[in-house]
N, C-alpha and C. Protein backbone atom coordinates (compact mmCIF):
# COMPACT_ATOMS: atom_id res chain seq x y z
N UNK A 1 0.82 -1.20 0.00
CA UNK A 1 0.00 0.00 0.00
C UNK A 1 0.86 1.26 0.00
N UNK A 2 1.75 1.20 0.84
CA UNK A 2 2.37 2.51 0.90
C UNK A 2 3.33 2.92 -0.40
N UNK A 3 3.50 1.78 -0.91
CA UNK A 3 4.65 1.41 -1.91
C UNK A 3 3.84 2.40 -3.71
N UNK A 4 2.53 2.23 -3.63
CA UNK A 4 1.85 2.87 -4.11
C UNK A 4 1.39 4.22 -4.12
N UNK A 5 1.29 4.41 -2.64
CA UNK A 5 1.10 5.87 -2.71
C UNK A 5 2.67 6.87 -2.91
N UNK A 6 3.36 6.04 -2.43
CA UNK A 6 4.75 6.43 -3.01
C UNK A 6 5.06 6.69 -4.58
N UNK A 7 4.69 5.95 -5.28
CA UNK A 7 4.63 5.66 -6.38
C UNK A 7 3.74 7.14 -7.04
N UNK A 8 2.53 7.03 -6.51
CA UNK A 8 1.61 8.22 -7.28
C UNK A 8 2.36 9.31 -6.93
N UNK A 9 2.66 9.44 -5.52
CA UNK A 9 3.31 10.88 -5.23
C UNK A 9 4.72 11.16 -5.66
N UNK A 10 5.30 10.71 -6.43
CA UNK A 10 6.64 10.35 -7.50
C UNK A 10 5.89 10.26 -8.77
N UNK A 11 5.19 10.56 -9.18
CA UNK A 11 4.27 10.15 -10.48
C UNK A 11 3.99 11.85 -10.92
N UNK A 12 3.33 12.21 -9.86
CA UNK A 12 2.70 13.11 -9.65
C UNK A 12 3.94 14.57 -9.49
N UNK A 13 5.08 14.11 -8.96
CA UNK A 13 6.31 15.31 -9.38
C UNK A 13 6.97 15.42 -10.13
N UNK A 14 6.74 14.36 -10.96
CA UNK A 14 7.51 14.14 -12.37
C UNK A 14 6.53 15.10 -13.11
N UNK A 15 5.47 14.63 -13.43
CA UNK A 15 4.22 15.56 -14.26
C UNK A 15 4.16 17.22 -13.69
N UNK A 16 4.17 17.30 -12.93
CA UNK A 16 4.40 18.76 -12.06
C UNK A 16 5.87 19.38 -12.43
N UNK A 17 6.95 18.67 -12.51
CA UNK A 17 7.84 19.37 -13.02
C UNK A 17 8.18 19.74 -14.62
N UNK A 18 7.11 18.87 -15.04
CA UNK A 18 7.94 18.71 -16.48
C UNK A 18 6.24 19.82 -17.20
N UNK A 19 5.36 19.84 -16.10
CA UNK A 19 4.35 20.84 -16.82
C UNK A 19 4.75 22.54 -16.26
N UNK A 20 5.79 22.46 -15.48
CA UNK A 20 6.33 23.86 -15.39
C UNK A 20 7.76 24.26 -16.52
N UNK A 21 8.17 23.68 -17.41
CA UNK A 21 9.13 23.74 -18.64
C UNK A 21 8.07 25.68 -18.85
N UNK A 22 9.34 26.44 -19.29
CA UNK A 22 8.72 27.98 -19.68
C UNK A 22 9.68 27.60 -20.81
N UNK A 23 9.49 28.35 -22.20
CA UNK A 23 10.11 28.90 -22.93
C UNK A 23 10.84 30.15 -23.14
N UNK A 24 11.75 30.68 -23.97
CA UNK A 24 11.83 32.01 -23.64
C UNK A 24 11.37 32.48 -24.79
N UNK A 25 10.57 34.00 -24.72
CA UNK A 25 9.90 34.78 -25.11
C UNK A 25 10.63 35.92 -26.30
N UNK A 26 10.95 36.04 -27.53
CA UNK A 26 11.54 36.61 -28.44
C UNK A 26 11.04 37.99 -28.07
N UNK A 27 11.51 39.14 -28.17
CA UNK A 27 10.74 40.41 -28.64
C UNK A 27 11.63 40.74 -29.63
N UNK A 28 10.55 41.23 -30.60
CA UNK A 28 11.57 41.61 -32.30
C UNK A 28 11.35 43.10 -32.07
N UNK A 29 12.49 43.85 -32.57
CA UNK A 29 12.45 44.97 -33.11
C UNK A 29 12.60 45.06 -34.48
N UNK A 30 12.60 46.34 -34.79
CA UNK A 30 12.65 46.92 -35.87
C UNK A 30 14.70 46.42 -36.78
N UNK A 31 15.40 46.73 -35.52
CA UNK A 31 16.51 46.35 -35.84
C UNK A 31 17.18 45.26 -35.24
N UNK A 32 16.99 44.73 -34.22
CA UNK A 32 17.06 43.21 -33.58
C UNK A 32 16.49 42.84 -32.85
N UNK A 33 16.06 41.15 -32.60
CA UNK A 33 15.47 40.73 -31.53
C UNK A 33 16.31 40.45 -30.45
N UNK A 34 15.11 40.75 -28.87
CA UNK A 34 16.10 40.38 -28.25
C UNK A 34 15.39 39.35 -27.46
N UNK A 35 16.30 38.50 -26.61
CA UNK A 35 15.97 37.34 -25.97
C UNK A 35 14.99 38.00 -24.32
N UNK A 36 14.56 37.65 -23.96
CA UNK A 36 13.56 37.72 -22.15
C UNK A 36 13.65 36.34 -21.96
N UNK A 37 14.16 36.51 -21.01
CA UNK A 37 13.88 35.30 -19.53
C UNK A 37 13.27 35.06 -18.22
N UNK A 38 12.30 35.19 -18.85
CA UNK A 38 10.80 35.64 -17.23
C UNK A 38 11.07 35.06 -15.98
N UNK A 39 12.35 33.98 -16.80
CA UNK A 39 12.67 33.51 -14.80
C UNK A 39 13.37 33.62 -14.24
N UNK A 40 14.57 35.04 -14.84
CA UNK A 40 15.38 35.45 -14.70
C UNK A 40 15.51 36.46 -13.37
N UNK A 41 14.24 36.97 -13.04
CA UNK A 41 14.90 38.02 -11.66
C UNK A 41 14.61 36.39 -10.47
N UNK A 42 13.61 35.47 -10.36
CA UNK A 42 13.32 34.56 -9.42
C UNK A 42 14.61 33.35 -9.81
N UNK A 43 15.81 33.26 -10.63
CA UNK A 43 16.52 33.01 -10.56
C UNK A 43 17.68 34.02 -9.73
N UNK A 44 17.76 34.93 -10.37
CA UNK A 44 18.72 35.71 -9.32
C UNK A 44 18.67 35.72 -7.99
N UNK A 45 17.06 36.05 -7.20
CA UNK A 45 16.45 36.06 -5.96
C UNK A 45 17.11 34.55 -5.52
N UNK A 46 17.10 33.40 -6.04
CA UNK A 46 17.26 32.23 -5.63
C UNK A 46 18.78 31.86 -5.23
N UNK A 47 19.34 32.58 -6.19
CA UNK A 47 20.69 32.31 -5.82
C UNK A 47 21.39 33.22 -5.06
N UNK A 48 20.86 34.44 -4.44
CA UNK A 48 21.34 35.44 -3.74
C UNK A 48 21.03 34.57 -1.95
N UNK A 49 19.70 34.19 -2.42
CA UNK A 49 19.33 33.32 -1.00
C UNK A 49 20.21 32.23 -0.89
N UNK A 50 20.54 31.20 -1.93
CA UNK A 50 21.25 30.19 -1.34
C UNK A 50 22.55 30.97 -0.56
N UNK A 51 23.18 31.70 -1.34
CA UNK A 51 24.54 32.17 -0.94
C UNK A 51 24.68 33.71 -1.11
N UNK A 52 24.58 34.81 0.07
CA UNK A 52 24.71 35.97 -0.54
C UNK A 52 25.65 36.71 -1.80
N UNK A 53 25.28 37.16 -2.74
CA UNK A 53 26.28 38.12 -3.42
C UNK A 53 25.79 36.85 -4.45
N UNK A 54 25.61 35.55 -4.68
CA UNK A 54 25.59 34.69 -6.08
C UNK A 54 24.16 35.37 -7.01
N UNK A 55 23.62 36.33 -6.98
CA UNK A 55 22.65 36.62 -7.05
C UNK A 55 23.13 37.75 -8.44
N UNK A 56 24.30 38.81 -7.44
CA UNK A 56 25.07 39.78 -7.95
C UNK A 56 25.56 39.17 -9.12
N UNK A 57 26.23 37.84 -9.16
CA UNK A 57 27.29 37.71 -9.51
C UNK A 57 26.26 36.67 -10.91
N UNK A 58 25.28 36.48 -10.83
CA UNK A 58 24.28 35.89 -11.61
C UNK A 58 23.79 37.04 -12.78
N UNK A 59 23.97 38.32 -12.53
CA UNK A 59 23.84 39.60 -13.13
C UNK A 59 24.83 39.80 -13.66
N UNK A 60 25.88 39.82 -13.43
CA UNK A 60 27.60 40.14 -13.40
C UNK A 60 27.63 41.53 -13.34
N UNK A 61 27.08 42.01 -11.63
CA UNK A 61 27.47 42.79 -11.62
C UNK A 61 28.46 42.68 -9.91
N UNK A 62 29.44 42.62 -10.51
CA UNK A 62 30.54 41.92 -9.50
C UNK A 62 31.24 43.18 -8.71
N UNK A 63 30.74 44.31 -8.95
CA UNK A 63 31.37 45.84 -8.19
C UNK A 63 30.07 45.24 -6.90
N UNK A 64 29.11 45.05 -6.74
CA UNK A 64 28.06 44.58 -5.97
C UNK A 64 28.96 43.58 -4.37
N UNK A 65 29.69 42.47 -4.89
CA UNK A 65 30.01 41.89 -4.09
C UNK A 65 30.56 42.46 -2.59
N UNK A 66 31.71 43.26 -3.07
CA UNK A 66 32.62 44.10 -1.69
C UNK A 66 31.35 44.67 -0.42
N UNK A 67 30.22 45.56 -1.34
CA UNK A 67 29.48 46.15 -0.94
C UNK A 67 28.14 44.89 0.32
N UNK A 68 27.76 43.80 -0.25
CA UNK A 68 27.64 43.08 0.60
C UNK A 68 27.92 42.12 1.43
N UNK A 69 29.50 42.02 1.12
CA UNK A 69 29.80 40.92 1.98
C UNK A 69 29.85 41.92 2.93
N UNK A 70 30.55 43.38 3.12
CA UNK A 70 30.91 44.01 3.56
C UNK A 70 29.88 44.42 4.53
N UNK A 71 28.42 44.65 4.47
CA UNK A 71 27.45 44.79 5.09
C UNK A 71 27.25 43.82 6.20
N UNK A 72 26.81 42.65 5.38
CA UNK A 72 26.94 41.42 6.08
C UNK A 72 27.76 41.08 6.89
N UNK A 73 29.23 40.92 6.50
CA UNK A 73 30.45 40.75 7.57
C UNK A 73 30.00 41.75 8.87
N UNK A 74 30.46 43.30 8.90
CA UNK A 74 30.15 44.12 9.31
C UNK A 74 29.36 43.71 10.54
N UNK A 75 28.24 43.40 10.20
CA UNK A 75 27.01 42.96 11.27
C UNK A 75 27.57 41.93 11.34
N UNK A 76 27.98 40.76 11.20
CA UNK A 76 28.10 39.65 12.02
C UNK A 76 29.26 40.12 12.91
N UNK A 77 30.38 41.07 12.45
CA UNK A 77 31.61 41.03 13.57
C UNK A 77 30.68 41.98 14.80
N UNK A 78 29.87 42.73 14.71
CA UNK A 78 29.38 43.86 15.43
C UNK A 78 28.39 42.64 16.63
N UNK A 79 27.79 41.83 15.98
CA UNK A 79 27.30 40.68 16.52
C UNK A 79 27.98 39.87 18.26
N UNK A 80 28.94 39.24 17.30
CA UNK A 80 29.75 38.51 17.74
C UNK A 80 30.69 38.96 18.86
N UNK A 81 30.83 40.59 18.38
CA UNK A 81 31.33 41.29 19.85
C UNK A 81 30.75 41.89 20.75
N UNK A 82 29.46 42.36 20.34
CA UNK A 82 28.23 42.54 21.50
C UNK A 82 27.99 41.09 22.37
N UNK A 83 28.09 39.77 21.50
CA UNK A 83 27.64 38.83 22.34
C UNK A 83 28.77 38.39 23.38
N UNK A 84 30.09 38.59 23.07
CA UNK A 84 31.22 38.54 23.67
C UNK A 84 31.31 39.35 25.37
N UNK A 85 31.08 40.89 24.91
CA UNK A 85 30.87 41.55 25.92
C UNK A 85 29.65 41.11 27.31
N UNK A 86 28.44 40.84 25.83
CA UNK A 86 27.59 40.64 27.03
C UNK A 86 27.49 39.28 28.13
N UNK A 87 28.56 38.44 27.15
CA UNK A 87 28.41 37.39 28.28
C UNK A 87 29.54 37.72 29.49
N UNK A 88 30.23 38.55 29.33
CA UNK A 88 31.56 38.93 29.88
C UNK A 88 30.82 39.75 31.22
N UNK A 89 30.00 40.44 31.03
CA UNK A 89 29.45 41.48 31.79
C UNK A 89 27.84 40.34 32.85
N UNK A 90 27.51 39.12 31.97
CA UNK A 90 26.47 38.22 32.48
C UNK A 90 27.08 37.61 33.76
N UNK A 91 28.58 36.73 33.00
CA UNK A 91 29.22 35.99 33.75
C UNK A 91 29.93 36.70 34.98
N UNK A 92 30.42 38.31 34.97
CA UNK A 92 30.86 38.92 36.31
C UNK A 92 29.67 38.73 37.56
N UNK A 93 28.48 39.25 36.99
CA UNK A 93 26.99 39.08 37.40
C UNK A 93 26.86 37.93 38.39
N UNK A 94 26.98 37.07 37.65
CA UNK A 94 26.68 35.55 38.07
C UNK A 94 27.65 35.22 39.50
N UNK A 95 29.21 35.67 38.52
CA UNK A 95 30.15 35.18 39.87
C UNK A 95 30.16 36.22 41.16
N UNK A 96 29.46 37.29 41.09
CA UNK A 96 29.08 37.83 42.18
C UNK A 96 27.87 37.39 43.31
N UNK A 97 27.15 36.86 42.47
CA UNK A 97 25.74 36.42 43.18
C UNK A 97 26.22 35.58 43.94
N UNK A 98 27.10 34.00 43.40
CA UNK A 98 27.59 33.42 44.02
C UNK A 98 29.08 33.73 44.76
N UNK A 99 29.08 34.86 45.42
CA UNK A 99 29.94 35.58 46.26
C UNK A 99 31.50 35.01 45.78
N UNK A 100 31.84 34.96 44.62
CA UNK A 100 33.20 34.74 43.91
C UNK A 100 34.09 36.55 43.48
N UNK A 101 35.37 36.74 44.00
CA UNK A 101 36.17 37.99 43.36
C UNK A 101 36.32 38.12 42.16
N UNK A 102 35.97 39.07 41.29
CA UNK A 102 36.40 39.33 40.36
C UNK A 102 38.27 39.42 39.95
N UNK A 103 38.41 38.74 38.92
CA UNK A 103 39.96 38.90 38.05
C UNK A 103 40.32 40.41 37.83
N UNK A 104 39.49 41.29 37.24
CA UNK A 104 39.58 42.31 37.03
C UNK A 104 39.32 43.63 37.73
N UNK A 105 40.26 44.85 37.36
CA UNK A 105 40.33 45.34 38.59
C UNK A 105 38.88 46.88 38.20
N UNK A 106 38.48 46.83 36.63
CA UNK A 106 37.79 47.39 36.36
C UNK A 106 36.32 46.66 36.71
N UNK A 107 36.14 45.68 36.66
CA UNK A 107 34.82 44.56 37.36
C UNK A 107 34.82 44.87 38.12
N UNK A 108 36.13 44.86 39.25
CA UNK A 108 35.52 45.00 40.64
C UNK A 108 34.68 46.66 41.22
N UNK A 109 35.64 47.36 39.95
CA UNK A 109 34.64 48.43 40.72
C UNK A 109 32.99 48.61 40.10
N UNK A 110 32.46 47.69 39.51
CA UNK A 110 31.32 48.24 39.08
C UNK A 110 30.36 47.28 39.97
N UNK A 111 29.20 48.64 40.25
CA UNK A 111 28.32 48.12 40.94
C UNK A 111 27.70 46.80 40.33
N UNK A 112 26.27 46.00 40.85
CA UNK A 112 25.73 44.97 40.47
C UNK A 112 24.51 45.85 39.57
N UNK A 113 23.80 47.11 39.86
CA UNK A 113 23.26 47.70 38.89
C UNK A 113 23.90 48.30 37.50
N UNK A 114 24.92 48.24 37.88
CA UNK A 114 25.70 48.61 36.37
C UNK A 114 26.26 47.25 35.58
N UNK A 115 26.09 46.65 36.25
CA UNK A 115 26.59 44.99 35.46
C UNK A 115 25.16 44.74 34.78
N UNK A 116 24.09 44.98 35.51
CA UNK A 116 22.64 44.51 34.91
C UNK A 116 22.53 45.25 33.54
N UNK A 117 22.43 47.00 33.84
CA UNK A 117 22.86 48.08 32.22
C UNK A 117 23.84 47.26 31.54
N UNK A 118 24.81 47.28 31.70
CA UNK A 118 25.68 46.94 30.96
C UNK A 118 25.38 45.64 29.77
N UNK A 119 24.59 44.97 30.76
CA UNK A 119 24.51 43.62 30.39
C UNK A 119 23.09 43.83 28.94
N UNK A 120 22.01 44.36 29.76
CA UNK A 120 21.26 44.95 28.81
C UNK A 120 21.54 46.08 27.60
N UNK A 121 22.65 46.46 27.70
CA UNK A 121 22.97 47.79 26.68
C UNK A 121 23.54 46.65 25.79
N UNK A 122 24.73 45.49 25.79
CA UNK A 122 25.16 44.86 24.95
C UNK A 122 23.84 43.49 24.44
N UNK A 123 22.95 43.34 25.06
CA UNK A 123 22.11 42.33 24.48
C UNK A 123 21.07 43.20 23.46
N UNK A 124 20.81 44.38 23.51
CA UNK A 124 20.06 45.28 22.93
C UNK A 124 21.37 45.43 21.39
N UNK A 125 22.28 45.78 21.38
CA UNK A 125 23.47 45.80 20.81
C UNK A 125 23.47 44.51 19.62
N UNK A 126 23.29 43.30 20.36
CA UNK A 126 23.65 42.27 19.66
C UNK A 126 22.42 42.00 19.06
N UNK A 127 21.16 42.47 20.01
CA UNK A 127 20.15 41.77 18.84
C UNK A 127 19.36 43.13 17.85
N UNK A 128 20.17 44.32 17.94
CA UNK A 128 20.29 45.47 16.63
C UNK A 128 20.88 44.86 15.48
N UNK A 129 22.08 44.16 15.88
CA UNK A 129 23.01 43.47 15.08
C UNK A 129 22.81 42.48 13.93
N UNK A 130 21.76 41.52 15.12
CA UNK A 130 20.72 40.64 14.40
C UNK A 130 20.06 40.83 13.10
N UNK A 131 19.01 41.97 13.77
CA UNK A 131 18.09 42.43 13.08
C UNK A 131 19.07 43.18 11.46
N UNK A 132 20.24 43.62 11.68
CA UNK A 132 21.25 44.27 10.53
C UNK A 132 21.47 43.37 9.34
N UNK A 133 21.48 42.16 10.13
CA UNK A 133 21.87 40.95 9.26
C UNK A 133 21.19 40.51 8.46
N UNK A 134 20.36 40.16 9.17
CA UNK A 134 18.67 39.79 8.58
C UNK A 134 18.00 40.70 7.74
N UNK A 135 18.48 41.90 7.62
CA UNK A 135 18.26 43.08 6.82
C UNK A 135 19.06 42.84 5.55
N UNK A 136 20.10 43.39 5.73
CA UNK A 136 21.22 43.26 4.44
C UNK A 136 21.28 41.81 3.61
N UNK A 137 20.45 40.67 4.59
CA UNK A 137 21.00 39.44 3.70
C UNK A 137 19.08 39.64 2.77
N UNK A 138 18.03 40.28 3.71
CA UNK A 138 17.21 40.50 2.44
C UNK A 138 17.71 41.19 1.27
N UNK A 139 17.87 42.58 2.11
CA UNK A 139 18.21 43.75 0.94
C UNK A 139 19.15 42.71 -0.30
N UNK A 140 20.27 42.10 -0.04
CA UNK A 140 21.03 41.53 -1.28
C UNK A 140 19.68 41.10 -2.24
N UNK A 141 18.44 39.45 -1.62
CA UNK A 141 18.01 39.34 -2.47
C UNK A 141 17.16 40.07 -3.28
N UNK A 142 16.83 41.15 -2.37
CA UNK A 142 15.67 42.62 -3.21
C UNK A 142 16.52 42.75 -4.56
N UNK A 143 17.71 43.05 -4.19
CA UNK A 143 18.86 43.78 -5.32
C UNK A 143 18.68 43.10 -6.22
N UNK A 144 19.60 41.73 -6.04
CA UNK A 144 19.80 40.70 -7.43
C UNK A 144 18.24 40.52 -8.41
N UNK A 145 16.97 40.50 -7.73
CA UNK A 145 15.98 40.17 -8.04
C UNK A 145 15.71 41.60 -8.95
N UNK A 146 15.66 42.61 -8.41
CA UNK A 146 15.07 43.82 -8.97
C UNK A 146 16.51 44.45 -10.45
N UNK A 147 17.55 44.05 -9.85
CA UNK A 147 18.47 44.20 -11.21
C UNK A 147 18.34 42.94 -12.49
N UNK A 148 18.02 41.93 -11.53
CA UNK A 148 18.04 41.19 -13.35
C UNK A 148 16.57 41.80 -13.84
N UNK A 149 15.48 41.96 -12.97
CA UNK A 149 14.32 42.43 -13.77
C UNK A 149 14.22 43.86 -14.84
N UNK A 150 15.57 44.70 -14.13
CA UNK A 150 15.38 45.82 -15.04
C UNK A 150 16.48 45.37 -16.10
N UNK A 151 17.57 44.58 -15.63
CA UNK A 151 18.08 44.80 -17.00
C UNK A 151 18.32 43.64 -18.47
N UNK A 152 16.78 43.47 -18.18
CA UNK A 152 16.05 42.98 -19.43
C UNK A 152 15.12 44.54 -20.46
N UNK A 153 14.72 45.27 -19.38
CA UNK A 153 14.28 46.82 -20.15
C UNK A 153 15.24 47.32 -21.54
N UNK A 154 14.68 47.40 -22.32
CA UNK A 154 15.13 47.81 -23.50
C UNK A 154 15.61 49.49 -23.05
N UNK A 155 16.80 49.81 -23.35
CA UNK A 155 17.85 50.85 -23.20
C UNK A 155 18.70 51.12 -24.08
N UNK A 156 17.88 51.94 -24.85
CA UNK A 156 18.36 52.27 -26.23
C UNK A 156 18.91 53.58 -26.25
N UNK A 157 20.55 53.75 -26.96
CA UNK A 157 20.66 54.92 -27.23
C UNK A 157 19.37 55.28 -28.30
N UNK A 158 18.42 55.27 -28.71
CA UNK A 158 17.38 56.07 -29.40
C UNK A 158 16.11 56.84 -28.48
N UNK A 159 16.19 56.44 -27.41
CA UNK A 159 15.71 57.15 -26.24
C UNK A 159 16.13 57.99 -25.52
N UNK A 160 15.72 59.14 -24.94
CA UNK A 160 16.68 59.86 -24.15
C UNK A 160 15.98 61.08 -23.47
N UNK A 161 16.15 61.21 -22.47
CA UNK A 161 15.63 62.21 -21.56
C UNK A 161 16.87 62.99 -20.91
N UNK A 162 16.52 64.46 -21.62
CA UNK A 162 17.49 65.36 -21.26
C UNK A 162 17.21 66.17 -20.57
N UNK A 163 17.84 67.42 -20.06
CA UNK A 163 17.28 68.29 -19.72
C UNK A 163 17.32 69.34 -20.93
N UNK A 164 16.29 70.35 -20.84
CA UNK A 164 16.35 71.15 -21.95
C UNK A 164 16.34 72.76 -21.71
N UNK A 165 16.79 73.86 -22.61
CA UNK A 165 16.78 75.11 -22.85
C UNK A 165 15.86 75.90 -23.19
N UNK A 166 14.17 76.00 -23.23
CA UNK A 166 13.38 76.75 -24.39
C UNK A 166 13.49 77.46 -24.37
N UNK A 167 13.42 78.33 -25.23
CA UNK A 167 13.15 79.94 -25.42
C UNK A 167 11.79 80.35 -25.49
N UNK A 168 11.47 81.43 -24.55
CA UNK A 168 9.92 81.58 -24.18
C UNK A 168 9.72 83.38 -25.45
N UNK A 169 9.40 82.96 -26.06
CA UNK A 169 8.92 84.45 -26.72
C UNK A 169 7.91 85.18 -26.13
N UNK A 170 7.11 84.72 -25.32
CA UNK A 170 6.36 85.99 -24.55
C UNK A 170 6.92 86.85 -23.59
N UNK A 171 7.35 86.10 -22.92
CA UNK A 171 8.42 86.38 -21.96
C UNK A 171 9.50 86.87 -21.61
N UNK A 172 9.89 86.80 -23.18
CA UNK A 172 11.79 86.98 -23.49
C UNK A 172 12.49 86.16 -22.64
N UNK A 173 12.11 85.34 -22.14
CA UNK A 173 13.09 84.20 -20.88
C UNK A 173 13.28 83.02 -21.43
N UNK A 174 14.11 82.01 -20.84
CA UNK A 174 14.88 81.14 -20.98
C UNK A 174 14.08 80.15 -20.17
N UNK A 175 13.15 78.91 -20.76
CA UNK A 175 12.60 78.10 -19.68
C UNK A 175 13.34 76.90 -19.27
N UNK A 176 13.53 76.48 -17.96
CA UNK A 176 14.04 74.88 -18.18
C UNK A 176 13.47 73.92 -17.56
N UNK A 177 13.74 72.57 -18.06
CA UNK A 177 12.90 71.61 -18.15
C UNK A 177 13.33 70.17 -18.69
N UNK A 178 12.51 69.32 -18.95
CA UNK A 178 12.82 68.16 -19.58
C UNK A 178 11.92 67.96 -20.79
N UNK A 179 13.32 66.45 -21.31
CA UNK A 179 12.51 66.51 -22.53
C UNK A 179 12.82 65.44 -23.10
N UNK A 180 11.45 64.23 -23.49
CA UNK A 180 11.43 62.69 -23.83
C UNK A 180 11.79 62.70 -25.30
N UNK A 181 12.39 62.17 -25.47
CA UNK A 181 13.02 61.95 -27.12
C UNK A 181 13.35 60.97 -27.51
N UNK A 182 12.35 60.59 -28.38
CA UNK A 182 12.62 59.33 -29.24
C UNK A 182 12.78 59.14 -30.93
N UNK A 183 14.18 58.21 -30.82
CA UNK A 183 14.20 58.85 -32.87
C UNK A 183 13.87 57.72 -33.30
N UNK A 184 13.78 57.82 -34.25
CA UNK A 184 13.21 56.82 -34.99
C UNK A 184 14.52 56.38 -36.42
């Protein structure tokens, strides 16, 4: 029995995978076609998640990398030394309760209410830190996802938005402004 339902539910992901096959989508111009790959930003997103920055680097845009490992690192060292401190400042805590001397000659002078701050200023610290991480490792996949999506956008030197000069004849003045231009 089970050997069967095994069977359907292996039956059943074969057909499910092979009815998600996409093609890719031609757009012709006037002077060349170009290729779209609709699964191109949820590929990038995918690989930024397995591993930060593979996302970037799925774009090739590899100036990207420094910028998030760098984030990322950043918060984990900021992490790792808030959690350092705060167990440093937990454990004086502790060996006071159980009436043990402090090693240090800066421990000994701090009260047991300033070991408690202390202790709370670096756990507040470490889990800012947290929250940094958990930030920047989204923000990467926002990035990779939202850059492969734009740079499938057609970006033609035949487009162009400038700024512009008019000359106002009622006025005798000089107006400025913008101005959409497309040649043909």
């Amino acid at each position: 029995m089970s050997y069967r339902l095994l069977f359907a539910f292996l039956l059943f992901g074969i057909t499910t995978l092979s009815a998600q096959k996409t093609d890719k989508i031609i757009v012709t111009d006037s002077l060349k076609s170009v290729e779209i790959d609709p699964l191109r930003p949820a590929n990038a997103a995918f690989y930024s998640a397995v591993l930060p920055g593979l996302g970037q680097i799925y774009n090739k845009k590899y100036w990207k990398l420094p910028l998030v490992y760098g984030a990322i690192g950043t918060s984990t060292y900021f992490y790792i030394d808030n959690q350092k401190k705060y167990n440093l400042y937990r454990d004086e805590y502790k060996n006071r309760l159980e009436g043990k001397t402090s090693d240090s000659d800066y421990m000994a002078r701090l009260s047991e209410s300033q070991l408690i701050t202390a202790q709370k200023e670096f756990q507040r610290y470490r889990d800012l830190s947290a929250l940094f991480i958990v930030g920047f490792y989204v923000l990467n996949i926002i990035d990779a996802n939202i850059d492969a999506a734009l740079s499938q956008f057609n970006v033609d030197e035949r487009l162009a938005f400038k700024p512009a000069v008019i000359k106002n004849d009622i006025r005798a003045t000089n107006d400025f402004g913008f101005a959409l231009n497309y040649t043909f």
